[in-house]
Every structure is written in structure tokens, then in C-alpha cells.
N, C-alpha and C. Protein backbone atom coordinates (compact mmCIF):
# COMPACT_ATOMS: atom_id res chain seq x y z
N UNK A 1 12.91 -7.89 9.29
CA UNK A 1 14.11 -7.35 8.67
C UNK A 1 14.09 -5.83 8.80
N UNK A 2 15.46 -5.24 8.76
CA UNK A 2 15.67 -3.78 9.18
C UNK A 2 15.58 -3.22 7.71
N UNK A 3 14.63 -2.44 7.45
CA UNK A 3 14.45 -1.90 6.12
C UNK A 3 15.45 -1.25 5.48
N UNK A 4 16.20 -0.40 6.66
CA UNK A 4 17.18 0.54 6.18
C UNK A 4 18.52 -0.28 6.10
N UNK A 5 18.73 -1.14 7.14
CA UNK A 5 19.80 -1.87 6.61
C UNK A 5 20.03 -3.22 5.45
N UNK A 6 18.32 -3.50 5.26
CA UNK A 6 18.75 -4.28 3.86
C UNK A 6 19.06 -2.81 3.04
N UNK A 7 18.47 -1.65 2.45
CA UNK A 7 18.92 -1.12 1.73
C UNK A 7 20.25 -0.73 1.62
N UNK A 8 20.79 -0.38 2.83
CA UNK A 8 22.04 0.59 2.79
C UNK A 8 22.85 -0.87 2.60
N UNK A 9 22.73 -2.02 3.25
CA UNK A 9 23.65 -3.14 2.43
C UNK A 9 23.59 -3.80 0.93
N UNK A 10 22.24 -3.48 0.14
CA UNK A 10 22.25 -3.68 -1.37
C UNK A 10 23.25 -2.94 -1.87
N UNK A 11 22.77 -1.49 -1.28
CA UNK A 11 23.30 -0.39 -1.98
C UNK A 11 25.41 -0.59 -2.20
N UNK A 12 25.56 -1.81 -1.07
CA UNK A 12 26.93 -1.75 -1.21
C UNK A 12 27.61 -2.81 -2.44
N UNK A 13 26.87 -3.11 -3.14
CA UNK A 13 26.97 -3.95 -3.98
C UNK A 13 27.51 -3.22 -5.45
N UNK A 14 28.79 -3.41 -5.62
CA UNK A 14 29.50 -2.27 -7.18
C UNK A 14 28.87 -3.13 -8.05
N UNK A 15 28.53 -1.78 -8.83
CA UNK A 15 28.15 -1.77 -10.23
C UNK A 15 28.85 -1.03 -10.97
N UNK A 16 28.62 -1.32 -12.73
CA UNK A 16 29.50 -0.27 -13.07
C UNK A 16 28.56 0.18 -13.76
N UNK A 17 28.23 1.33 -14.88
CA UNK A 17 27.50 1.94 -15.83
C UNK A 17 27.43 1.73 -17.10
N UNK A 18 26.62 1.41 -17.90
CA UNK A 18 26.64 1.28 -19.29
C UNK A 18 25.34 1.47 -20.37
N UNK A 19 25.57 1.92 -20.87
CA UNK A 19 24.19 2.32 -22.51
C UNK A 19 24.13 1.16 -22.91
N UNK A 20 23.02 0.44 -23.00
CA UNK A 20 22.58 -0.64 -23.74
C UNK A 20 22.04 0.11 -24.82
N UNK A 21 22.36 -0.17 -26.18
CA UNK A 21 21.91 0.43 -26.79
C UNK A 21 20.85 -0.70 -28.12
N UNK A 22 20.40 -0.56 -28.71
CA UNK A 22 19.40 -1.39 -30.00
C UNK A 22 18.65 -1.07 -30.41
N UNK A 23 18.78 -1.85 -32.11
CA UNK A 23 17.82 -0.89 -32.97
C UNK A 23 17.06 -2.44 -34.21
N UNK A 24 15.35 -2.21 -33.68
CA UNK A 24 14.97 -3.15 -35.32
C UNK A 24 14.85 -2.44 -36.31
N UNK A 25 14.06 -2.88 -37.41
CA UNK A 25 13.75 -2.70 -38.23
C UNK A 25 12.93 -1.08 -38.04
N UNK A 26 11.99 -1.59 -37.11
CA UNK A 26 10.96 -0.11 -36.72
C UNK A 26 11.32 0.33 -35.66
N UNK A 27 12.46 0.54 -34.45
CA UNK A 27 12.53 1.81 -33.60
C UNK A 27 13.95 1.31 -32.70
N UNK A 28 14.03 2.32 -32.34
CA UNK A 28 15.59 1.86 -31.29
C UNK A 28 15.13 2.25 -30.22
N UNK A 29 16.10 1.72 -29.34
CA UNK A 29 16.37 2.00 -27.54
C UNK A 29 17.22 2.04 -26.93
N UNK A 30 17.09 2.42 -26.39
CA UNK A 30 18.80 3.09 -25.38
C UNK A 30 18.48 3.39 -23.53
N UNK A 31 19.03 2.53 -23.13
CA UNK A 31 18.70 2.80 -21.55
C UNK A 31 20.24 2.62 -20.82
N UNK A 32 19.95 3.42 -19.32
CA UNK A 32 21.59 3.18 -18.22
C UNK A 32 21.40 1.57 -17.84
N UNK A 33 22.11 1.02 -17.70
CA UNK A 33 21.96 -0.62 -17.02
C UNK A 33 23.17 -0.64 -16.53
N UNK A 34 22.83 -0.96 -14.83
CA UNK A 34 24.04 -1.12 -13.81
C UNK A 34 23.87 -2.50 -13.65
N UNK A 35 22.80 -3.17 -13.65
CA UNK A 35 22.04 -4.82 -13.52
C UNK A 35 23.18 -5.48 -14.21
N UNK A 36 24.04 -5.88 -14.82
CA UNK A 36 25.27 -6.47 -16.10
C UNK A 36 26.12 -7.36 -15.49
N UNK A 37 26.48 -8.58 -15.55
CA UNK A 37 27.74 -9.17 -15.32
C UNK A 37 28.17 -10.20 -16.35
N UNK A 38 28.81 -10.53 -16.30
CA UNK A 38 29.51 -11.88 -17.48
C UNK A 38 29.04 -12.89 -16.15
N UNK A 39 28.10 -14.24 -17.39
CA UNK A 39 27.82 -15.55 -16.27
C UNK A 39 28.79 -17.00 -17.22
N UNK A 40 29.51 -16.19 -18.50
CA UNK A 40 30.02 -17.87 -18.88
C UNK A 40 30.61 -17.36 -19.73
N UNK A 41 32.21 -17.79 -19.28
CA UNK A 41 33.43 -17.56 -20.92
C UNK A 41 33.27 -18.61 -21.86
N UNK A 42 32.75 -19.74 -22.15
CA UNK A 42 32.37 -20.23 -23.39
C UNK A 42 31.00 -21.43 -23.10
N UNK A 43 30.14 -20.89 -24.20
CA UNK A 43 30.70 -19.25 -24.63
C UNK A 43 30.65 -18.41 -24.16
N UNK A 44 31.31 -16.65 -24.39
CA UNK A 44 31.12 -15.81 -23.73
C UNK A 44 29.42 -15.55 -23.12
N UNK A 45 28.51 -15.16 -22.55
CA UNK A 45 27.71 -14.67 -22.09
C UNK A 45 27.77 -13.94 -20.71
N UNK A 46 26.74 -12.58 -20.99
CA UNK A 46 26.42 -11.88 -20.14
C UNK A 46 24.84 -11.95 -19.41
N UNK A 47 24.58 -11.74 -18.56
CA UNK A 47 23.05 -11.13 -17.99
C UNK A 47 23.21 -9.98 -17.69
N UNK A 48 21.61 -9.59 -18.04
CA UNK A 48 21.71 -8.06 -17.52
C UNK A 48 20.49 -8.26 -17.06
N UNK A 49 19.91 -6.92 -16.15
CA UNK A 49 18.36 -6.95 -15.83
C UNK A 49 17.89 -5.49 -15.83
N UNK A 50 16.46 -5.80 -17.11
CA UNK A 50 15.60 -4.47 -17.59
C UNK A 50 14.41 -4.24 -16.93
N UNK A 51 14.02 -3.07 -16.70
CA UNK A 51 12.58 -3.28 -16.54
C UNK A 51 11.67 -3.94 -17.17
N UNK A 52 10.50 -4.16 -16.81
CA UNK A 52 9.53 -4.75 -17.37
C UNK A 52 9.15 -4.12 -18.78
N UNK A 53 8.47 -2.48 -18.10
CA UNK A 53 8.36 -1.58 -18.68
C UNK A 53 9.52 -1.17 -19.63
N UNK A 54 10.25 -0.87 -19.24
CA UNK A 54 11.54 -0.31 -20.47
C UNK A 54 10.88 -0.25 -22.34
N UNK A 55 10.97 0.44 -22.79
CA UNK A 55 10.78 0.69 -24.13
C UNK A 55 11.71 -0.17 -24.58
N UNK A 56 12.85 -0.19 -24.56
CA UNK A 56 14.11 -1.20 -24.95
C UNK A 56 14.46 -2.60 -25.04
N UNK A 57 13.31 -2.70 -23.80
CA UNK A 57 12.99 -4.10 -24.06
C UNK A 57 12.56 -5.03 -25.06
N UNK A 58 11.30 -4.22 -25.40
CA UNK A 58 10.24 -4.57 -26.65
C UNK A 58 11.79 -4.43 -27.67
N UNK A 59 12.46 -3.47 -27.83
CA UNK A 59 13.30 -2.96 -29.14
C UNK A 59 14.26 -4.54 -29.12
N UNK A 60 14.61 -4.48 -27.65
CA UNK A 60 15.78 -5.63 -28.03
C UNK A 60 15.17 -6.92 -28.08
N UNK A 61 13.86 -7.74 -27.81
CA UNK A 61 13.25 -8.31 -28.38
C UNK A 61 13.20 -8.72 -30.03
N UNK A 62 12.60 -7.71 -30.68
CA UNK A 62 12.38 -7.59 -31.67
C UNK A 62 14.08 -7.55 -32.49
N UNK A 63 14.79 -6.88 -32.19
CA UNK A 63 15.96 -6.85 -32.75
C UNK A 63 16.78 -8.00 -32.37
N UNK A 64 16.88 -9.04 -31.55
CA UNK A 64 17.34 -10.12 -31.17
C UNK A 64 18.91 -9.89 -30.51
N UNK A 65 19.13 -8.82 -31.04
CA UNK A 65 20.37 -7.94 -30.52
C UNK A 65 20.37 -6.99 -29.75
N UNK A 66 21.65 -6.85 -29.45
CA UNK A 66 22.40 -5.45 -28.48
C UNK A 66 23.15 -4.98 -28.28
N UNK A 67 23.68 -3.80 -28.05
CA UNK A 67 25.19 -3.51 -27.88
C UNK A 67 25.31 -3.23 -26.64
N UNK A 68 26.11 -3.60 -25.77
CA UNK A 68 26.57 -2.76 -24.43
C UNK A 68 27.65 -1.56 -24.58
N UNK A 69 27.36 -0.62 -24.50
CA UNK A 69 28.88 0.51 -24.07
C UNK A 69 29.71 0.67 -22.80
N UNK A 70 30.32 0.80 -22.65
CA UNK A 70 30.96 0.70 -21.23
C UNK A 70 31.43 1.68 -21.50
N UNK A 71 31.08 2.98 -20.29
CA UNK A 71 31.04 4.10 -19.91
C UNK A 71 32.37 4.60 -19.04
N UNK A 72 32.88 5.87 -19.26
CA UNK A 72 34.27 6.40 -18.41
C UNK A 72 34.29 6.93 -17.70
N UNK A 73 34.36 6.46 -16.18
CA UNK A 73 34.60 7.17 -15.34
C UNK A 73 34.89 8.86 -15.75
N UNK A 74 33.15 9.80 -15.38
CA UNK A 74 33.77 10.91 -15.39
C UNK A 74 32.28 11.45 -16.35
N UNK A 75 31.97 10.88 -17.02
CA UNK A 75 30.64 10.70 -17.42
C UNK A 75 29.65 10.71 -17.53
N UNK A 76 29.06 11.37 -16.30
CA UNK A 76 28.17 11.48 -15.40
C UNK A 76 26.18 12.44 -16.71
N UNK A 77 27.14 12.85 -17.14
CA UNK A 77 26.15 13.75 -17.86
C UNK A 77 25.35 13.03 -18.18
N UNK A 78 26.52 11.72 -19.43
CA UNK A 78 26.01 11.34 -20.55
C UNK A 78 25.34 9.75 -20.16
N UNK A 79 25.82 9.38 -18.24
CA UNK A 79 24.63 8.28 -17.86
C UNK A 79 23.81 8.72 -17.68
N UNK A 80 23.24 10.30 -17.42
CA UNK A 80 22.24 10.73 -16.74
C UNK A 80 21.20 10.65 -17.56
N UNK A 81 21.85 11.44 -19.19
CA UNK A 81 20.49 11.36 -20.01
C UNK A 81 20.21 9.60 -20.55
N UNK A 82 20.75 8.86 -20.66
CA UNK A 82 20.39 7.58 -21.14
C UNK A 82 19.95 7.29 -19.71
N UNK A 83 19.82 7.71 -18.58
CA UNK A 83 19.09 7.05 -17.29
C UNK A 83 17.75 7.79 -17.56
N UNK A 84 17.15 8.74 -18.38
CA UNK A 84 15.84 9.13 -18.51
C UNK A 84 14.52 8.51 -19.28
N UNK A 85 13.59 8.25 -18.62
CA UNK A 85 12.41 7.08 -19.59
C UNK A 85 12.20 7.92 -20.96
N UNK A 86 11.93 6.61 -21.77
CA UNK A 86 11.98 7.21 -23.09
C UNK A 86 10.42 7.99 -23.54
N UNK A 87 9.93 7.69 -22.50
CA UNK A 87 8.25 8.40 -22.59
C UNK A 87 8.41 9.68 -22.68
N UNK A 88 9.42 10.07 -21.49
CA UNK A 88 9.68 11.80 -21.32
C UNK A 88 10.43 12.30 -22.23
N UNK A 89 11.37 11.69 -22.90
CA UNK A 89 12.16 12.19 -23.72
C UNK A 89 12.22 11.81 -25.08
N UNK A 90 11.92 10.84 -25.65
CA UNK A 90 11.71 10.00 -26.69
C UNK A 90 12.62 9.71 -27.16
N UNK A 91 12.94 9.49 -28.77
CA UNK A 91 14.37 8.51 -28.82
C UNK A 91 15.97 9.06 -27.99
N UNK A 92 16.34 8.78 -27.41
CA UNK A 92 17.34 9.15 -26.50
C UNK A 92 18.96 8.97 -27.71
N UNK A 93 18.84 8.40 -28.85
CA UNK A 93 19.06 8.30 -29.65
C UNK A 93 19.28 9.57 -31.08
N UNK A 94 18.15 10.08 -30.79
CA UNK A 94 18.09 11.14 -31.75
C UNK A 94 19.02 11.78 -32.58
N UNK A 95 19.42 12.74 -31.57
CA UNK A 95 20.55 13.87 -31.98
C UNK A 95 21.90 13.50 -31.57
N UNK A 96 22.29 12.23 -31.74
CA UNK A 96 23.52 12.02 -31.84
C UNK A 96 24.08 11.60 -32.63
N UNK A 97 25.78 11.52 -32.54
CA UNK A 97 26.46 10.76 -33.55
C UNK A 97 26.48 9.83 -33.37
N UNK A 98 26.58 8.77 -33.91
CA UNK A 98 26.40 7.30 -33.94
C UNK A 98 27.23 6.59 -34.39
N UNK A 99 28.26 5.46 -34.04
CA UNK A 99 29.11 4.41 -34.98
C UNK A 99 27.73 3.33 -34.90
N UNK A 100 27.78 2.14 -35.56
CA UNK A 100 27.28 1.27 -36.03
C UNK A 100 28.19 0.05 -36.13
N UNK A 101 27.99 -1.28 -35.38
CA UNK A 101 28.26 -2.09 -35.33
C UNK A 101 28.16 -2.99 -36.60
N UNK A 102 29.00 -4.46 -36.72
CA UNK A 102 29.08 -4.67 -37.83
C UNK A 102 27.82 -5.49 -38.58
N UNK A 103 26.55 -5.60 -37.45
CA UNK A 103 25.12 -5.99 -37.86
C UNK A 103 24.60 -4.58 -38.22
N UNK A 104 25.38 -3.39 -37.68
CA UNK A 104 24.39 -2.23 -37.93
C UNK A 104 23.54 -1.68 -36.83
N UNK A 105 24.18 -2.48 -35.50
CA UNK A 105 23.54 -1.62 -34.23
C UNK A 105 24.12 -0.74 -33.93
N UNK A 106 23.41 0.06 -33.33
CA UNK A 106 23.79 1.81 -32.88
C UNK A 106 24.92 1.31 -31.34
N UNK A 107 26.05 2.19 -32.17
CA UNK A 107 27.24 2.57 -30.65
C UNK A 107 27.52 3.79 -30.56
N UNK A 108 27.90 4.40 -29.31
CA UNK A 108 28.29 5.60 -29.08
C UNK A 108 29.91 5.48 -29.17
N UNK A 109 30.21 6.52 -29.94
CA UNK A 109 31.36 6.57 -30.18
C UNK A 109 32.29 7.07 -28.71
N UNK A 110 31.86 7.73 -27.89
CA UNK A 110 32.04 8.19 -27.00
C UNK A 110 32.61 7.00 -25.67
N UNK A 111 31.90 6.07 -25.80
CA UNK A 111 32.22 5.07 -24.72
C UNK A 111 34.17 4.39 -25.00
N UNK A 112 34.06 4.13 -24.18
CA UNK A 112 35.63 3.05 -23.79
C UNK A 112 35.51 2.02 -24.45
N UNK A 113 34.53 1.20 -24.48
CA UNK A 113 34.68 0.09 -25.44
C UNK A 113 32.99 -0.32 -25.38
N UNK A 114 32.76 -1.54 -26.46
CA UNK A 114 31.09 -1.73 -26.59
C UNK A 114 31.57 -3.02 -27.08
N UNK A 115 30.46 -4.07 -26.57
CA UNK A 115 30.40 -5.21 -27.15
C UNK A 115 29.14 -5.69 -27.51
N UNK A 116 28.99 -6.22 -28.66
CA UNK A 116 27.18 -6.97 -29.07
C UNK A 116 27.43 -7.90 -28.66
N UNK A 117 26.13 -8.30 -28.64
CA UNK A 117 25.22 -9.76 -28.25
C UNK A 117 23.96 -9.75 -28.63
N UNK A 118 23.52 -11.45 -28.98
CA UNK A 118 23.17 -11.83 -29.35
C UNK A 118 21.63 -12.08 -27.97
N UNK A 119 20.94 -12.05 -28.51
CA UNK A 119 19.19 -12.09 -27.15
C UNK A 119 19.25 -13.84 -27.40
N UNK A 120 19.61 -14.38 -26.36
CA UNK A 120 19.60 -16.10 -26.22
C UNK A 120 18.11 -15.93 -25.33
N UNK A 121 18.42 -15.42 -24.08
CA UNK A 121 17.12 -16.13 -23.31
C UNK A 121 16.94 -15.13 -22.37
N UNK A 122 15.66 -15.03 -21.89
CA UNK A 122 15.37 -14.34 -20.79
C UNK A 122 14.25 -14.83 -19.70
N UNK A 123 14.44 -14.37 -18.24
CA UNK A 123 13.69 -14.70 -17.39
C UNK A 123 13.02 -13.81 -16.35
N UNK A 124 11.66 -13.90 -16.34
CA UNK A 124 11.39 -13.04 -15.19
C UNK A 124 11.78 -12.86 -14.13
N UNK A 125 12.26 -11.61 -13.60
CA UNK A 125 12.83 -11.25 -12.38
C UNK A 125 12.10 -10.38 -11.51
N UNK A 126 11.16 -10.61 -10.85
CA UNK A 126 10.05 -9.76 -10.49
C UNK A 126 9.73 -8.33 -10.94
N UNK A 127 10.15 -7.09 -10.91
CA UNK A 127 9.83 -6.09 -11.57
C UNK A 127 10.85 -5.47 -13.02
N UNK A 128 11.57 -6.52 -13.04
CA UNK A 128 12.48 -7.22 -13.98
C UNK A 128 12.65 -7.93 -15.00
N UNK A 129 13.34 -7.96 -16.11
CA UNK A 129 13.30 -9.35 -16.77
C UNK A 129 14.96 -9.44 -16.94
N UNK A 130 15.65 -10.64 -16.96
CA UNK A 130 17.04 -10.94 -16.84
C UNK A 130 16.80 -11.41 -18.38
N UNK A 131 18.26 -10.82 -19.03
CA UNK A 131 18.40 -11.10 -20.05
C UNK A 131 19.68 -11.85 -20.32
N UNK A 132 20.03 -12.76 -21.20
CA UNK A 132 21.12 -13.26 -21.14
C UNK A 132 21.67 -13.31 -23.01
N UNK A 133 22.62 -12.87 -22.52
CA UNK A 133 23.04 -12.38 -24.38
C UNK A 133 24.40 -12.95 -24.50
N UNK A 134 24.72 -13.45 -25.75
CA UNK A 134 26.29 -13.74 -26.35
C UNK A 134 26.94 -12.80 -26.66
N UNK A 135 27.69 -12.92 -26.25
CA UNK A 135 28.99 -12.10 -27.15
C UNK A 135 29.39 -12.56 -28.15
N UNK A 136 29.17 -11.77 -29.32
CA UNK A 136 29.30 -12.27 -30.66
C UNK A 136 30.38 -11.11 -31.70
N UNK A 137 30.33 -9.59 -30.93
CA UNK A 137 31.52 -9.01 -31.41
C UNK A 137 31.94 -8.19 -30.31
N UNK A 138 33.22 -7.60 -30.82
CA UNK A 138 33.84 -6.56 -29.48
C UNK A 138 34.91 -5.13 -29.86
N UNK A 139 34.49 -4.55 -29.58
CA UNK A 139 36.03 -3.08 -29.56
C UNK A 139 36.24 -2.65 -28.87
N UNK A 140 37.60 -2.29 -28.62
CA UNK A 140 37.90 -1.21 -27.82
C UNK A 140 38.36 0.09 -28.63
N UNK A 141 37.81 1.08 -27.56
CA UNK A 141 37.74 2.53 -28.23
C UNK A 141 38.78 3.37 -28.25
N UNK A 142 39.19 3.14 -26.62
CA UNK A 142 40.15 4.14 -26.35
C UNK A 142 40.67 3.27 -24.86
N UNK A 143 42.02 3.76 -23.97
CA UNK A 143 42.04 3.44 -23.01
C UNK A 143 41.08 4.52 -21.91
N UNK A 144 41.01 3.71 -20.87
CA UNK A 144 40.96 4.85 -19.63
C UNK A 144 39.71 3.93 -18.79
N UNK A 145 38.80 4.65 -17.35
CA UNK A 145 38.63 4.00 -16.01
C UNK A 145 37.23 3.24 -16.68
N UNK A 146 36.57 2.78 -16.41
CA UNK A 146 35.04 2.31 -16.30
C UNK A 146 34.66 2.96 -15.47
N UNK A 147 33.08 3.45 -15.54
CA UNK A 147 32.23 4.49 -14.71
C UNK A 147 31.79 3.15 -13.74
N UNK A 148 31.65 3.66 -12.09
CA UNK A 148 30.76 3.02 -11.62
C UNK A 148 29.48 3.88 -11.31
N UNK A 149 29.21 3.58 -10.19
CA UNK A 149 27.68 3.93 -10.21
C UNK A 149 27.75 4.71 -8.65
N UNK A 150 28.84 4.06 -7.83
CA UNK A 150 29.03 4.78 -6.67
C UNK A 150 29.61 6.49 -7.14
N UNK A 151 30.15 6.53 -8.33
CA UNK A 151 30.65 7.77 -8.31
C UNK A 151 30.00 8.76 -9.20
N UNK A 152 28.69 8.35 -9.22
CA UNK A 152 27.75 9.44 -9.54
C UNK A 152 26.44 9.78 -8.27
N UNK A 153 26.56 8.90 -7.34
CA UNK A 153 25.71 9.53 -6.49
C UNK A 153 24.03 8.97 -6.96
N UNK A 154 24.25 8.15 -7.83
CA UNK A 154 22.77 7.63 -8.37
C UNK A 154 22.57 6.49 -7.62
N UNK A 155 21.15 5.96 -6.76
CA UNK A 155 20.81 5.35 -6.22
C UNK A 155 19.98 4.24 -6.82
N UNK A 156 20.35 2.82 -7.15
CA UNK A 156 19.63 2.03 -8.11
C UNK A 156 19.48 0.89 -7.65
N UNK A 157 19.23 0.49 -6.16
CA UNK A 157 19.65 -0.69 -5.76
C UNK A 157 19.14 -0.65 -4.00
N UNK A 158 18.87 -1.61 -3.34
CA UNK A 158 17.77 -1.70 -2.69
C UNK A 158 16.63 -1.64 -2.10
């Protein structure tokens, strides 16, 4: 296989951008996840796919929950810092403002719209784990585009 052309053909695969965000009892997490699609309208469910490693993982584990944000075209800043490991930076969470979902998970007020879910099941995905979550609530924020991922120039995919 042509190395460069499996990559440059992953790479053609749209994604869009979004803050997963979650919080237990003892710590929150917040990471970029382009990995996201809806696999079943009833019930609703999504998959997404985290690192192994991810700090957020362990969080959304433990919290059994999550929120997704869906990000606006234009955005670029505010995927960049939630695209940074939480080792280097630590709660990515910190110094912001925060809405709170109606369990009490952390949303950015800032996003287009955010929906929770519920942690049903997950599966290893080689340097991965696929997560598959319900949709159990939803808002919309404001109108306007969804961020993709082609229009920041960030490379996340083959």
C-alpha cells in the first residue's frame, strides 16, 4: 500500500469539531473530538472515538456521562485549546464560564448547540476506544455554521 495515498485519502474523510466535555464527582475533562457520528435514531445514539490515554476518558467513565458541544465555524482558537493534553495544561476547564446541564455537566456557553449522553458501551479501537452514548438531553444555543476540521488546517486522520 502507498503510504501517502492511504493518508492523503483518510485525510478526505469530513469531520466536524466538538468539546466533549465531563465532570464526576472528583475531576472533569474536556477534549477536541472529530471521531463523532450518530449510529441509531431510536434510540438516539452516537459513537465517538478517544484515546486510550485521554484524561477524559477515565472522567467520562466514572461520570457515566457527557456533553458534546458543537463548535462554529470560525472557532479555531477555542478548538485549539481543548485540542491540548491535559498533562500540559491541566484542567482545560478552569478559567471559564460554564452553563451546566440539567444533570450538572459542564457546557460551554459559547458553542451552537450541546447535547448529553448517557456512557452505554464502549469498544476497543486500537489506539482508541469507541464510545457509544444516548442522547438523553439537547439545546440549541444560537443559530449559525458547524466547525469542520478541514477549515482549520488541523491534521487528525490517517
Amino acid at each position: 500500500m502507498d503510504a501517502n495515498a492511504k493518508k492523503t485519502a483518510l485525510r478526505m474523510i469530513s469531520y466536524g469539531l466538538y468539546v466533549v466535555t465531563s465532570a464526576s464527582p472528583i475531576e472533569r475533562g474536556a477534549f477536541l473530538c472529530n471521531w463523532l457520528t450518530q449510529c441509531s435514531f431510536e434510540p438516539p445514539l452516537i459513537v465517538m472515538s478517544v484515546e486510550n490515554q485521554a484524561q477524559s476518558l477515565k472522567v467520562i467513565r466514572e461520570a457515566g456521562r457527557f456533553v458534546v458541544n458543537v463548535l462554529e465555524s470560525g472557532q479555531s482558537e477555542l478548538a485549539g485549546w481543548f485540542g491540548r493534553h491535559s498533562a500540559s495544561v491541566g484542567d482545560k476547564l478552569a478559567k471559564r464560564v460554564l452553563m451546566a446541564s440539567g444533570s450538572g455537566q459542564p457546557v460551554l456557553p459559547e458553542c451552537l448547540a450541546w447535547f448529553e449522553c448517557t456512557f452505554n458501551a464502549q469498544m476497543p479501537a486500537g489506539d482508541h476506544v469507541l464510545i457509544v452514548g444516548e442522547v438523553v438531553d439537547a439545546r440549541l444555543v444560537r443559530d449559525g455554521k458547524p466547525m469542520m476540521l478541514a477549515e482549520t488546517g488541523y491534521k487528525y486522520a490517517g
